[in-house]
C-alpha atoms as a PDB file:
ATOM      1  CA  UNK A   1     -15.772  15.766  13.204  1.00  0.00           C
ATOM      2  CA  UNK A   2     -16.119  12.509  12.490  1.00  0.00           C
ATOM      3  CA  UNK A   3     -17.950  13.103   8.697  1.00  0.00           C
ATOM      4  CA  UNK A   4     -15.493  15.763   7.494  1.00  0.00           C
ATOM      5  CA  UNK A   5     -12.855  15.956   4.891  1.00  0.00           C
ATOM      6  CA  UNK A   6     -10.453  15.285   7.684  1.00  0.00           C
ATOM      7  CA  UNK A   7     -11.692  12.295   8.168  1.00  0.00           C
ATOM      8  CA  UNK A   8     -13.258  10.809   4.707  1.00  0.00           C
ATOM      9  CA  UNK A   9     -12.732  12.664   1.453  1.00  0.00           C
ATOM     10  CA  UNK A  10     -15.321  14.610  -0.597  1.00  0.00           C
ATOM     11  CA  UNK A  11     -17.315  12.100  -2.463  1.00  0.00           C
ATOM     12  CA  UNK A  12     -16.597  13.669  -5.583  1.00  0.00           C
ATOM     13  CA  UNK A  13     -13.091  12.140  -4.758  1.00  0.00           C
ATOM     14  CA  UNK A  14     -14.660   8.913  -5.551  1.00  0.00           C
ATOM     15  CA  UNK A  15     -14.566   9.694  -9.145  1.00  0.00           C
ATOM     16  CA  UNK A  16     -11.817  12.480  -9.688  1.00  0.00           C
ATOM     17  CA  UNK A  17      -8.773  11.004  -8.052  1.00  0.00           C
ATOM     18  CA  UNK A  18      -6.292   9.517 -10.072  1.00  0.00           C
ATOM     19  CA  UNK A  19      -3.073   8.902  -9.162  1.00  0.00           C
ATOM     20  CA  UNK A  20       0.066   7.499 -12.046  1.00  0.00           C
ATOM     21  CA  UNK A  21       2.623   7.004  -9.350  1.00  0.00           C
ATOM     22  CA  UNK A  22       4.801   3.703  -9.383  1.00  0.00           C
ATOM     23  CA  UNK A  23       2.378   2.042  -8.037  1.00  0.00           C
ATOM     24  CA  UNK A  24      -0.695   3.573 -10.441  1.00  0.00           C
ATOM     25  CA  UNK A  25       1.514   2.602 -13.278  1.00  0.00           C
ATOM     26  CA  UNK A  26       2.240  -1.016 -12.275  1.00  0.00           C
ATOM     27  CA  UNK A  27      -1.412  -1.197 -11.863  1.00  0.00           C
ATOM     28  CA  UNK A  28      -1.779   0.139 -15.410  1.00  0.00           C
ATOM     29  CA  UNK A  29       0.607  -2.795 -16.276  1.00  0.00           C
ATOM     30  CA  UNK A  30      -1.136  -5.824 -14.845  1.00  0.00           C
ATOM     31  CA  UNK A  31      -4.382  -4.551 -15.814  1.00  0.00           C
ATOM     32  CA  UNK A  32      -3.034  -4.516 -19.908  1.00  0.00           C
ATOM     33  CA  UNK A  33      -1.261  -7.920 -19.287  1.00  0.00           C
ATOM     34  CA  UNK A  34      -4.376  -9.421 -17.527  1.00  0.00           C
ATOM     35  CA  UNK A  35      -6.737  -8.314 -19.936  1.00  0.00           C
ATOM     36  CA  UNK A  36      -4.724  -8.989 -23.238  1.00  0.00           C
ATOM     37  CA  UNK A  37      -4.345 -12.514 -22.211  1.00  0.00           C
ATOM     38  CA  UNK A  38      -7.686 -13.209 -21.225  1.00  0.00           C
ATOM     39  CA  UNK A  39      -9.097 -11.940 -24.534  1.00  0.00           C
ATOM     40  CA  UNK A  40      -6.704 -13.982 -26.123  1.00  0.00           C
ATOM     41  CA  UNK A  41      -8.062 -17.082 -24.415  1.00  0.00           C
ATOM     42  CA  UNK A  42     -11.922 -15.724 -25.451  1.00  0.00           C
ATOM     43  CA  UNK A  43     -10.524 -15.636 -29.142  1.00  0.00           C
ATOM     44  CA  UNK A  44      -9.196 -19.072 -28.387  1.00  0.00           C
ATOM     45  CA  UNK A  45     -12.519 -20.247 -27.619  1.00  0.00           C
ATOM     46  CA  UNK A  46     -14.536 -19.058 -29.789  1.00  0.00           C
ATOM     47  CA  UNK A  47     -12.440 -20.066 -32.688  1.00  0.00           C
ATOM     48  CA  UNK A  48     -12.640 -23.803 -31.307  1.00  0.00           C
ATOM     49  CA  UNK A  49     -16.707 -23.602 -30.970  1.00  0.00           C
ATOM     50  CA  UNK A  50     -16.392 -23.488 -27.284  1.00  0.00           C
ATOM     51  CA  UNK A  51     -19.436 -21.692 -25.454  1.00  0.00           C
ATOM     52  CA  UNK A  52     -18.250 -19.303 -22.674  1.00  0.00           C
ATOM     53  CA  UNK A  53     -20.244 -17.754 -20.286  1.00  0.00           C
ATOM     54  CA  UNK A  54     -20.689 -13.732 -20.519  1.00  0.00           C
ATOM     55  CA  UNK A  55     -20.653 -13.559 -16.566  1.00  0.00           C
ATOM     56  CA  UNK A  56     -17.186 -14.882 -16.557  1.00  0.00           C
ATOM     57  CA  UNK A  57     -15.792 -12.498 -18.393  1.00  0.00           C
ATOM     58  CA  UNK A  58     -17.645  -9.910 -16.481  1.00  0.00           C
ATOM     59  CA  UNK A  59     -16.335 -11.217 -13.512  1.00  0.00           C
ATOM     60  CA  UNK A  60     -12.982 -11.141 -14.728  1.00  0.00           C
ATOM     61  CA  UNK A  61     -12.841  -7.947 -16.814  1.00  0.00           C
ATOM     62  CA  UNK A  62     -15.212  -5.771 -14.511  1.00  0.00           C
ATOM     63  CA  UNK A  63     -14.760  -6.644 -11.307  1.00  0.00           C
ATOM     64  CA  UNK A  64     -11.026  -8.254 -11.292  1.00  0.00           C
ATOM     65  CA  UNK A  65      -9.341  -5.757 -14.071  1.00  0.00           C
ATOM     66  CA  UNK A  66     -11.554  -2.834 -12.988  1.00  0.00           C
ATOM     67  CA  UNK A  67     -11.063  -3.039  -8.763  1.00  0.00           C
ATOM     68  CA  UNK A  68      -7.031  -3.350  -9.650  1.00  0.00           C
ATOM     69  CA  UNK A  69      -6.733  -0.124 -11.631  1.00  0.00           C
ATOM     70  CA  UNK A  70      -9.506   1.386  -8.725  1.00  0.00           C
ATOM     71  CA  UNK A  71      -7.663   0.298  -5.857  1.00  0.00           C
ATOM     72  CA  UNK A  72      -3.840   1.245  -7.806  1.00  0.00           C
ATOM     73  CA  UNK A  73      -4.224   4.276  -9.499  1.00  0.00           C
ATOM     74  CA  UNK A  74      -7.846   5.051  -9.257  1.00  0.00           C
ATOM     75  CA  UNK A  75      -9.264   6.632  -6.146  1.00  0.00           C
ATOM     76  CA  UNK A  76      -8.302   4.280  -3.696  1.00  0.00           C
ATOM     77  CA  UNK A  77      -4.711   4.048  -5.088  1.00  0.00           C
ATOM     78  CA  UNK A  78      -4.517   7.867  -5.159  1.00  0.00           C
ATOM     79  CA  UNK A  79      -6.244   8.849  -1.472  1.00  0.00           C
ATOM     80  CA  UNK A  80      -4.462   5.785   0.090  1.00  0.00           C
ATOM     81  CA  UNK A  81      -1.617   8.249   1.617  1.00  0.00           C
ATOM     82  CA  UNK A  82      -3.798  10.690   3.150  1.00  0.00           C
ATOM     83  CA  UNK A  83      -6.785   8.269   4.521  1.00  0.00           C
ATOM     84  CA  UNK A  84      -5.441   5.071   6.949  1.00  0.00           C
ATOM     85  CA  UNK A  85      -8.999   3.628   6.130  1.00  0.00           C
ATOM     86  CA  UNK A  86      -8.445   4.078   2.642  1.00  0.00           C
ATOM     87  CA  UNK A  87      -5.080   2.193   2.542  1.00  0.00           C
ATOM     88  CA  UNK A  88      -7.065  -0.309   4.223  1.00  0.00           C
ATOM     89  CA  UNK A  89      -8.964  -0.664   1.698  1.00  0.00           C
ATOM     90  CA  UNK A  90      -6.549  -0.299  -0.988  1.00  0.00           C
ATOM     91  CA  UNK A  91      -5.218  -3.736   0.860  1.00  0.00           C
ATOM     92  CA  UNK A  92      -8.329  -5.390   1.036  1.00  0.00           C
ATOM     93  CA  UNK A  93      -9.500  -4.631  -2.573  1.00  0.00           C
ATOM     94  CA  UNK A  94      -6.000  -6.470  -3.781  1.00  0.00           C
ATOM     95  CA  UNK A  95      -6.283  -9.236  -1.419  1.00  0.00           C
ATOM     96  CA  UNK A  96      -9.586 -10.291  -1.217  1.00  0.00           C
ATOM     97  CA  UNK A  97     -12.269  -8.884  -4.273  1.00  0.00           C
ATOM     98  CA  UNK A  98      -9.776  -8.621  -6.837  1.00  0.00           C
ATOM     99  CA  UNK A  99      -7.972 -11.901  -6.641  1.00  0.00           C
ATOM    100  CA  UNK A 100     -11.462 -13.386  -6.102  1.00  0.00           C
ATOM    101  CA  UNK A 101     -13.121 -11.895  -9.096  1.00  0.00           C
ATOM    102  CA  UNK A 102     -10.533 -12.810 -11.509  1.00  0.00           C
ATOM    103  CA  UNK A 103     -10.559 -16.319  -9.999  1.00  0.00           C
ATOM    104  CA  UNK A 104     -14.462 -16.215 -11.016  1.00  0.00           C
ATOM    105  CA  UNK A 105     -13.582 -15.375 -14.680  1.00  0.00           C
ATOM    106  CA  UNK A 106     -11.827 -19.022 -14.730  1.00  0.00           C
ATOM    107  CA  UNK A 107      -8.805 -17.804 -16.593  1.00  0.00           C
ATOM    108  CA  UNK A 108      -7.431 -21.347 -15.575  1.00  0.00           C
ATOM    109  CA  UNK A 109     -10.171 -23.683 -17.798  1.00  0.00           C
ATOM    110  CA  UNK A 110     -10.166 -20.640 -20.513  1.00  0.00           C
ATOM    111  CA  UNK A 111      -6.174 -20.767 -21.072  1.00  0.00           C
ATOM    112  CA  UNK A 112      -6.214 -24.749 -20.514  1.00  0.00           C
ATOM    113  CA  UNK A 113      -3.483 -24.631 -17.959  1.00  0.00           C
ATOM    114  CA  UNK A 114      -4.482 -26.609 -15.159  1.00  0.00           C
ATOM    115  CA  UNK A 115      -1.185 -28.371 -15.690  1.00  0.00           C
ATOM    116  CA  UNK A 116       0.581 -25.213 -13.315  1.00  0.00           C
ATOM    117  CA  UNK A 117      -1.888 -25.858 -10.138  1.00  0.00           C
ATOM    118  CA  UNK A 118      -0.890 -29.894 -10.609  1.00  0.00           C
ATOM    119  CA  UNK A 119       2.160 -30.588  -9.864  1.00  0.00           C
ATOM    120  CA  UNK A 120       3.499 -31.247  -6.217  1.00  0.00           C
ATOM    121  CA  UNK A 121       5.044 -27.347  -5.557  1.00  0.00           C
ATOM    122  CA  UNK A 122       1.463 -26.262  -6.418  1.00  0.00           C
ATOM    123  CA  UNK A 123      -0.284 -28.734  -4.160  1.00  0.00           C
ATOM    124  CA  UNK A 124       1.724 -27.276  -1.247  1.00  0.00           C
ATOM    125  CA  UNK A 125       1.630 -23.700  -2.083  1.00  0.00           C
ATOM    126  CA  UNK A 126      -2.066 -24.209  -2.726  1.00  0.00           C
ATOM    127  CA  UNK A 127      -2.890 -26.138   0.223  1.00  0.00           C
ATOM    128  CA  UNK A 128      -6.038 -24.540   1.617  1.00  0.00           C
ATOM    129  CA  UNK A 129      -5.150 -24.564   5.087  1.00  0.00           C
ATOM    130  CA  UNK A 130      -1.581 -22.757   4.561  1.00  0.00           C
ATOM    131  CA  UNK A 131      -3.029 -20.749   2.139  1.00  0.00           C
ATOM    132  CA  UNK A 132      -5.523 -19.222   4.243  1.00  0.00           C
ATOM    133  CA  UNK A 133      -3.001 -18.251   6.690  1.00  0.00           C
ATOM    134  CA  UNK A 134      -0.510 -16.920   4.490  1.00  0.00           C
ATOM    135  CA  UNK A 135      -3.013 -14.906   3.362  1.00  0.00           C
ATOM    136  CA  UNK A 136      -4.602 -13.393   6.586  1.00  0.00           C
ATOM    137  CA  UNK A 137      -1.297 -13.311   8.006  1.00  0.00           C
ATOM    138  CA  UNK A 138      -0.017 -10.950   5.230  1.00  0.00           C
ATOM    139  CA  UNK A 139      -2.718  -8.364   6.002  1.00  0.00           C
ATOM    140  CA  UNK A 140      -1.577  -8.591   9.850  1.00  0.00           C
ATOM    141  CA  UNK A 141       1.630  -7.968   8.823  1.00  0.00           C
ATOM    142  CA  UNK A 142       0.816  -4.369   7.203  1.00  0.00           C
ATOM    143  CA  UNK A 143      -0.235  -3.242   9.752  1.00  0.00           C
ATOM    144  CA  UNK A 144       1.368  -4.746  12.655  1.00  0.00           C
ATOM    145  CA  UNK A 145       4.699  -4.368  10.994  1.00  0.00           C
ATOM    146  CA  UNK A 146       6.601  -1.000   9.844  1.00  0.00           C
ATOM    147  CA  UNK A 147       6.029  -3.163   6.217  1.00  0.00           C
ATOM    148  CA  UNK A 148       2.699  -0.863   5.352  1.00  0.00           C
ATOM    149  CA  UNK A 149       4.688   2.411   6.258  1.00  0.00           C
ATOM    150  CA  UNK A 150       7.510   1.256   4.114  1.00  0.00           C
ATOM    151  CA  UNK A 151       5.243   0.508   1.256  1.00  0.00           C
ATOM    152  CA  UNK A 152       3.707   4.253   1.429  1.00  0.00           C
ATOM    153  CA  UNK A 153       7.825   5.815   1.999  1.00  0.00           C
ATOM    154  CA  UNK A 154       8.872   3.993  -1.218  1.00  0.00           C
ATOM    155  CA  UNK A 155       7.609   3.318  -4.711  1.00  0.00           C
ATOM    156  CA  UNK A 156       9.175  -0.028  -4.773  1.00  0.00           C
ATOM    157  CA  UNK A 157       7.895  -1.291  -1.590  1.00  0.00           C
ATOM    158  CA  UNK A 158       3.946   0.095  -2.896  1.00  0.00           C
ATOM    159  CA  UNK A 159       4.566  -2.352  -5.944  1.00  0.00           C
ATOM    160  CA  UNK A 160       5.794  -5.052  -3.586  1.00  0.00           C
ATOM    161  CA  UNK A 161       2.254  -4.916  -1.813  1.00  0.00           C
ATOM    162  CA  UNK A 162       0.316  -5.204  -4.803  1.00  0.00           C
ATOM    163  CA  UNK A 163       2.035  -8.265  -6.137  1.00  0.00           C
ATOM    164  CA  UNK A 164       2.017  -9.898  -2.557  1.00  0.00           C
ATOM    165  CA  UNK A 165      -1.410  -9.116  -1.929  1.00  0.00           C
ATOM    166  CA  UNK A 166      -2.575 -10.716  -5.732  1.00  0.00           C
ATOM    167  CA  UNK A 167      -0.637 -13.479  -5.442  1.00  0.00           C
ATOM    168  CA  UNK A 168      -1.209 -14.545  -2.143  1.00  0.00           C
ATOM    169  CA  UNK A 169      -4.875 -14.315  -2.856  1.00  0.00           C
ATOM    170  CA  UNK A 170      -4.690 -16.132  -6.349  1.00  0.00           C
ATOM    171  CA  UNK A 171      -3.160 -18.647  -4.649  1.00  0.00           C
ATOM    172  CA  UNK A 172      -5.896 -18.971  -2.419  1.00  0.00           C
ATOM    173  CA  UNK A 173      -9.106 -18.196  -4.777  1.00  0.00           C
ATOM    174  CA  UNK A 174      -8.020 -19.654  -7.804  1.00  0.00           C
ATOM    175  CA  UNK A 175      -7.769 -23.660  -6.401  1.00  0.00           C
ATOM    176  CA  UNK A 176     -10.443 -23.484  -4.322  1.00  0.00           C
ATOM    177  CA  UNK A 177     -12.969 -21.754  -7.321  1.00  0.00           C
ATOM    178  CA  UNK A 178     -11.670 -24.065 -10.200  1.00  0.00           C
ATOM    179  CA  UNK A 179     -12.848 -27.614 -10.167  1.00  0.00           C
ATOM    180  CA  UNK A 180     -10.634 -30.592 -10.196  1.00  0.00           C
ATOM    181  CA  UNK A 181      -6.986 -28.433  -9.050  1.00  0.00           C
ATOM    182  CA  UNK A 182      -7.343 -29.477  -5.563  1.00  0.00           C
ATOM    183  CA  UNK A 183      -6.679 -32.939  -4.354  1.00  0.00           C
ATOM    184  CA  UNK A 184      -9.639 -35.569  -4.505  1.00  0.00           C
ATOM    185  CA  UNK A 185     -11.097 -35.336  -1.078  1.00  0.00           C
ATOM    186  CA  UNK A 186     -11.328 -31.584  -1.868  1.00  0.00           C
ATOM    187  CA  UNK A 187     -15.042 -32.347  -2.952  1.00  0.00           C
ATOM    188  CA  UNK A 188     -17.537 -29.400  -3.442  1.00  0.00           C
ATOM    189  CA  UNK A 189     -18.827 -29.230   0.371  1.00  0.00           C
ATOM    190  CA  UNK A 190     -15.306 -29.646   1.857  1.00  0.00           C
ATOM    191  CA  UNK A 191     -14.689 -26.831  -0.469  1.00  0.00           C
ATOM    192  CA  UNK A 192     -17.595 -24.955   0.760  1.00  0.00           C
ATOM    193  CA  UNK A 193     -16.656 -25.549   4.257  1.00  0.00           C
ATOM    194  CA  UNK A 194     -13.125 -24.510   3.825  1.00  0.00           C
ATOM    195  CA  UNK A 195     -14.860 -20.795   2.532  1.00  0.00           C
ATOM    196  CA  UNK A 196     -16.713 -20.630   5.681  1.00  0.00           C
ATOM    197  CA  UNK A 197     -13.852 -20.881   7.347  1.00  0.00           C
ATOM    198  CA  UNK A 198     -11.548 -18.586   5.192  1.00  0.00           C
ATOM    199  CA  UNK A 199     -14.542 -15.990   6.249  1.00  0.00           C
ATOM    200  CA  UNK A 200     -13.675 -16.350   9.826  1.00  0.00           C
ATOM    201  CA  UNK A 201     -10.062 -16.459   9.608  1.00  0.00           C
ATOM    202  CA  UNK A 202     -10.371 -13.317   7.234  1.00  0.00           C
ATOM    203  CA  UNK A 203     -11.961 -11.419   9.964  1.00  0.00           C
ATOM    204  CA  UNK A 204      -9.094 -11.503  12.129  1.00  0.00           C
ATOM    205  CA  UNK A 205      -6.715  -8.737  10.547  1.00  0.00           C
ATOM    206  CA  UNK A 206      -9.698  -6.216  10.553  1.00  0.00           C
ATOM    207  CA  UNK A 207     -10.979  -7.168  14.163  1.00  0.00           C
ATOM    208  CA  UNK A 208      -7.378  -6.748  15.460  1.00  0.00           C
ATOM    209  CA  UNK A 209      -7.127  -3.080  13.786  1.00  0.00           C
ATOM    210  CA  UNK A 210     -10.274  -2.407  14.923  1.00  0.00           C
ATOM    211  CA  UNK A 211      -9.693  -3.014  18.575  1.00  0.00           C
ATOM    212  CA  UNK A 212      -5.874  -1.990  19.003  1.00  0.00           C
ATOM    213  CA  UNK A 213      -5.706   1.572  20.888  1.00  0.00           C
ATOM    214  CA  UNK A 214      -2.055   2.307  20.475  1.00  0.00           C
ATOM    215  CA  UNK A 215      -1.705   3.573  16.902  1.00  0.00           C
ATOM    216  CA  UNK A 216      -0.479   1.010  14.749  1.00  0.00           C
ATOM    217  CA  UNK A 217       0.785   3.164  11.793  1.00  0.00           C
ATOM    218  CA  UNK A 218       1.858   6.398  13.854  1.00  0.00           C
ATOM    219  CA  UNK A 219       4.209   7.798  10.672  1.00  0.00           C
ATOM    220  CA  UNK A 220       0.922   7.832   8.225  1.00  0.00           C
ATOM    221  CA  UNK A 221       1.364  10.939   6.373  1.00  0.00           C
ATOM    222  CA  UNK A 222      -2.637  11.656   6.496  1.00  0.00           C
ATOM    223  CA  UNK A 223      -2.636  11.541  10.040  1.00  0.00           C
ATOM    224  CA  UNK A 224      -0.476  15.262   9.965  1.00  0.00           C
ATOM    225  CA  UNK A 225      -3.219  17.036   8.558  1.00  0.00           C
ATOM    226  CA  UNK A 226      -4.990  19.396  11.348  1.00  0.00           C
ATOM    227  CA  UNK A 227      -7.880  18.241  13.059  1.00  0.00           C
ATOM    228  CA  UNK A 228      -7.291  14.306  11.361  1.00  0.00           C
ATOM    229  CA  UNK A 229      -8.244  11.566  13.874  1.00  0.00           C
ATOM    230  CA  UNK A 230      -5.727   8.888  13.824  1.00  0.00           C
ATOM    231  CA  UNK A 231      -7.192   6.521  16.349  1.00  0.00           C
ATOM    232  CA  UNK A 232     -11.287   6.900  14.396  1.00  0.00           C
ATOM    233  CA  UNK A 233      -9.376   6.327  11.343  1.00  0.00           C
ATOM    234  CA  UNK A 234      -7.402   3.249  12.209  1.00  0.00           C
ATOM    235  CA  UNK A 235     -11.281   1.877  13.795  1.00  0.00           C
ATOM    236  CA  UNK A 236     -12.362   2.984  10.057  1.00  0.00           C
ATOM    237  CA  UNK A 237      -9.247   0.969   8.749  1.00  0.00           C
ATOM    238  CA  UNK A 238     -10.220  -2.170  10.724  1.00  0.00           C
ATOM    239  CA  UNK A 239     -13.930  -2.300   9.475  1.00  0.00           C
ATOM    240  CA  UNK A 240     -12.705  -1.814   5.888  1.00  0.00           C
ATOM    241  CA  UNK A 241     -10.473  -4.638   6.067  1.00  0.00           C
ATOM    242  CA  UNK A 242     -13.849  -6.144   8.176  1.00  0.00           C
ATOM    243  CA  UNK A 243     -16.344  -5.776   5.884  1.00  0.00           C
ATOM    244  CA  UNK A 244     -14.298  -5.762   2.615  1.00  0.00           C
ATOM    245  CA  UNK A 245     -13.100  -9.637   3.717  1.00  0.00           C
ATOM    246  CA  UNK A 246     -16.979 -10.536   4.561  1.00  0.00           C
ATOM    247  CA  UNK A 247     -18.382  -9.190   2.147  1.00  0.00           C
ATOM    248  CA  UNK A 248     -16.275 -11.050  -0.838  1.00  0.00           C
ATOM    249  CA  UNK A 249     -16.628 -14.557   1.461  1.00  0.00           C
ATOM    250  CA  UNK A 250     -20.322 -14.482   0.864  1.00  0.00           C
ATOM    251  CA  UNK A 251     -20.408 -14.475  -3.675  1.00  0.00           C
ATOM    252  CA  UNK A 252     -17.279 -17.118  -2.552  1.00  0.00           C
ATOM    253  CA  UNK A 253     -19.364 -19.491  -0.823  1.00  0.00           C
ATOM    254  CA  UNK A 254     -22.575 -18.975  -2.913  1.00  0.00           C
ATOM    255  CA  UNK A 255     -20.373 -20.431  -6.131  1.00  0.00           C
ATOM    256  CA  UNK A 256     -19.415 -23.156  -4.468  1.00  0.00           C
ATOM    257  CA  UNK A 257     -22.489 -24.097  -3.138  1.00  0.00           C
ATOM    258  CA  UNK A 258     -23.596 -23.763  -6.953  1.00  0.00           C
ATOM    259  CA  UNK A 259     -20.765 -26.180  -7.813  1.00  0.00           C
ATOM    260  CA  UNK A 260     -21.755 -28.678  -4.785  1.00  0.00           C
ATOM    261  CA  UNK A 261     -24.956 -29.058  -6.298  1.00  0.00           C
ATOM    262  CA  UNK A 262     -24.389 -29.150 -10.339  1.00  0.00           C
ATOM    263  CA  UNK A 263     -22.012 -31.827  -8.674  1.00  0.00           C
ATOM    264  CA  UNK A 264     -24.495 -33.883  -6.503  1.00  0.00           C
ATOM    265  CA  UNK A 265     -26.469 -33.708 -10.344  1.00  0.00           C
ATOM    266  CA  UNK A 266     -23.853 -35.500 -12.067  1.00  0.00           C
ATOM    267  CA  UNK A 267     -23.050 -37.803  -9.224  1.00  0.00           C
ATOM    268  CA  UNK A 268     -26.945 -38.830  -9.021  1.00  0.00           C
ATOM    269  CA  UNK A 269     -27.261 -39.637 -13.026  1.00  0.00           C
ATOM    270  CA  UNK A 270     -23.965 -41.567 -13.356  1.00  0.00           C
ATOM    271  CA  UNK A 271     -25.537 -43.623 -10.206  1.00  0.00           C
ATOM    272  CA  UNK A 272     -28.947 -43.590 -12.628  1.00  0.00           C
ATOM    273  CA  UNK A 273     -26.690 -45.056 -15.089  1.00  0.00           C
ATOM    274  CA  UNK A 274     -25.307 -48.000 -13.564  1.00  0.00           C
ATOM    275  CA  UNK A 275     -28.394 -49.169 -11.165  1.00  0.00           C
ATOM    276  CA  UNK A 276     -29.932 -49.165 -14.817  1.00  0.00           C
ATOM    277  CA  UNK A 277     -27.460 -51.143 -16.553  1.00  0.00           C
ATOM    278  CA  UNK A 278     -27.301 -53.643 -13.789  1.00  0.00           C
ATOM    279  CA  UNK A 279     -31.004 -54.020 -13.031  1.00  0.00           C
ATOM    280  CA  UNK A 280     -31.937 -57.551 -14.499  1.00  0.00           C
ATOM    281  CA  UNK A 281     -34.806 -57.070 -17.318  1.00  0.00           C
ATOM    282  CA  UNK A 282     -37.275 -59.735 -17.350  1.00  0.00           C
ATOM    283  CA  UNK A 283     -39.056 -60.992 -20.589  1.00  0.00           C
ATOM    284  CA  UNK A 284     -42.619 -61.433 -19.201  1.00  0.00           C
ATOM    285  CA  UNK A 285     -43.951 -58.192 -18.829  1.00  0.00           C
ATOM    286  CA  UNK A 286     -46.568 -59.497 -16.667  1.00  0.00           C
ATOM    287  CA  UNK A 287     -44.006 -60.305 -13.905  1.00  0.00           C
ATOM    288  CA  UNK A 288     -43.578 -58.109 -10.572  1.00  0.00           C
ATOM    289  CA  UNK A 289     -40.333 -56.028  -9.929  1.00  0.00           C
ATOM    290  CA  UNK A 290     -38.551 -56.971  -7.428  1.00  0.00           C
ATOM    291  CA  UNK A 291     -38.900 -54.529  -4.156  1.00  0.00           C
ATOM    292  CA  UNK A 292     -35.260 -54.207  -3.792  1.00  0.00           C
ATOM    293  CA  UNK A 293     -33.804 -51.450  -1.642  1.00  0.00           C
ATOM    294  CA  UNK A 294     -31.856 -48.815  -3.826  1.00  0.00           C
ATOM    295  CA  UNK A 295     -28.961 -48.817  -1.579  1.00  0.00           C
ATOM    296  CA  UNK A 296     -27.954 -52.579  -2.201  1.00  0.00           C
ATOM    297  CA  UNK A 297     -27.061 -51.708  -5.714  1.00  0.00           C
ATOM    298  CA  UNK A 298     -25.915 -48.520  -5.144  1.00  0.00           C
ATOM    299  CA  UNK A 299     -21.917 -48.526  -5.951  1.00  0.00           C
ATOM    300  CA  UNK A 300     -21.352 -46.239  -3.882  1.00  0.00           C
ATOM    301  CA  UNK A 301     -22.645 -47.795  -0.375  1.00  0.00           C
ATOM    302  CA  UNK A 302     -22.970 -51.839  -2.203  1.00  0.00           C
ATOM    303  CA  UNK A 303     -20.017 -52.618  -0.838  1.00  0.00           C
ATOM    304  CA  UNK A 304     -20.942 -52.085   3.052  1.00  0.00           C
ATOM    305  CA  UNK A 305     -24.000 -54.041   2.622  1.00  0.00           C
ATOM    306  CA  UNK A 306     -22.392 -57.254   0.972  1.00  0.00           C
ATOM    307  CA  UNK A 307     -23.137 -60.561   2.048  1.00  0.00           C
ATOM    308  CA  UNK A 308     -20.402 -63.122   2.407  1.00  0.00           C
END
């Protein structure tokens, strides 16, 4: 029973399934407004000679555009009343690869508005700590609350969801992927770090589907057709959430550890820079350097090693 239609549609589904309910269209929407506005920014940059890379735009028109229309009025959006696992993942797409795959385009450095992630509301809002549990409590709250029934009994409510789950995880992705938003100790490895831990705090919602035997959703309109198993699908709903959440912290962390180094680069040749302007040059060729340990000059340490 468990592989049947009743269970997991026919994988021809995968493909066919389209839905253009409230919302598919709202979907249609964002997609239009996302993508018009990011190709304006490419036009932007190109006129003013500035070199953008093609996997950004990948990122962002692929994988961010393309997984919103899939998971709101593609297959996902469409077999998301008749599948709890699928709803799942119609959650998980919009809160976790989505927002994370436009966040990789950079449509924040492209549009030149770092300006709107600046200013003290935004340093609050954006704060990774409360930002990571806004966002994992929001998925909790689907479930645990009647607020994912509500969102399947009414169109409004559906487009609700998809602008809470976006936002709450641009608010997350977007800070923590774009270089110099986040306050000043936010360095590349606490950044890192703070991914690692995002991954572990994302688990939660799935593990806590995944493990509840009282049926969290009991109204789900899939669950009514005959020989549907509501308590395998809710486990299938947990390790969608599970694996959806995991599987989008690993890219995550992998472009941050990218950034940590690139910035370890630029931190090492500004250090070149001034141990090289400071180092004394002598005008006898002949004559010795001096065997002076790097770390007395370097600014960056000088100061614990001066002498009164």
């Amino acid at each position: 029973m468990i592989i049947t239609a009743v269970n997991a549609p026919a994988p021809s589904a995968w493909l066919t399934s389209w839905s253009f309910d409230a919302v598919g269209a709202v979907g249609v929407l964002l997609a239009m407004l996302l993508t018009i506005t990011y190709a304006a920014g490419l036009v932007g940059a190109h006129r003013a000679g500035t070199p953008w890379p093609a996997w950004r735009s990948v990122a962002f028109l692929l994988l961010g555009v393309g997984s919103l229309l899939y998971a709101t009025c593609g297959p996902i959006g469409a077999l998301r009343p008749e599948y709890l696992w699928i709803f799942a993942l119609h959650v998980a797409v919009l809160g976790t690869l989505t927002p994370v795959a436009l966040a990789l385009g950079d449509p924040v450095r492209l549009l030149d508005v770092q300006h709107l992630l600046t200013g003290r509301f935004a340093r609050i809002v954006t704060f990774p700590l409360l930002a990571v549990i806004v966002d994992a409590a929001g998925i909790l709250a689907v479930f645990l609350t009647g607020y994912g029934q509500a969102a399947l009994d009414s169109g409004a409510i559906g487009i609700v969801l998809v602008l809470h789950m976006l936002i709450v995880g641009l608010v997350f992705s977007l800070p923590l992927l774009e270089e110099g938003v986040l306050p000043g100790w936010a360095t590349p490895p606490v950044r890192t770090l703070i991914a690692l831990g995002d991954g572990l705090v994302d688990a939660i919602p799935g593990i806590v589907v995944m493990t509840t035997t009282t049926l969290l959703m009991p109204r789900f309109p899939g669950f009514a057709r005959a020989g549907a198993d509501p308590h395998l699908q809710q486990k299938w709903a947990g390790g969608a959430l599970l694996v959806t959440a995991e599987s989008i912290g690993l890219p995550m962390i992998a472009v941050l550890f990218a950034q940590w180094m690139r910035h370890d680069e630029r931190q090492a040749a500004r250090v070149d820079l001034v141990l090289d302007a400071t180092r004394p040059v002598s005008d006898d060729p002949d004559e010795p350097e001096t065997d002076r340990p790097w770390w007395l000059d370097d600014p960056r340490f000088a100061h614990r090693f001066k002498r009164d």
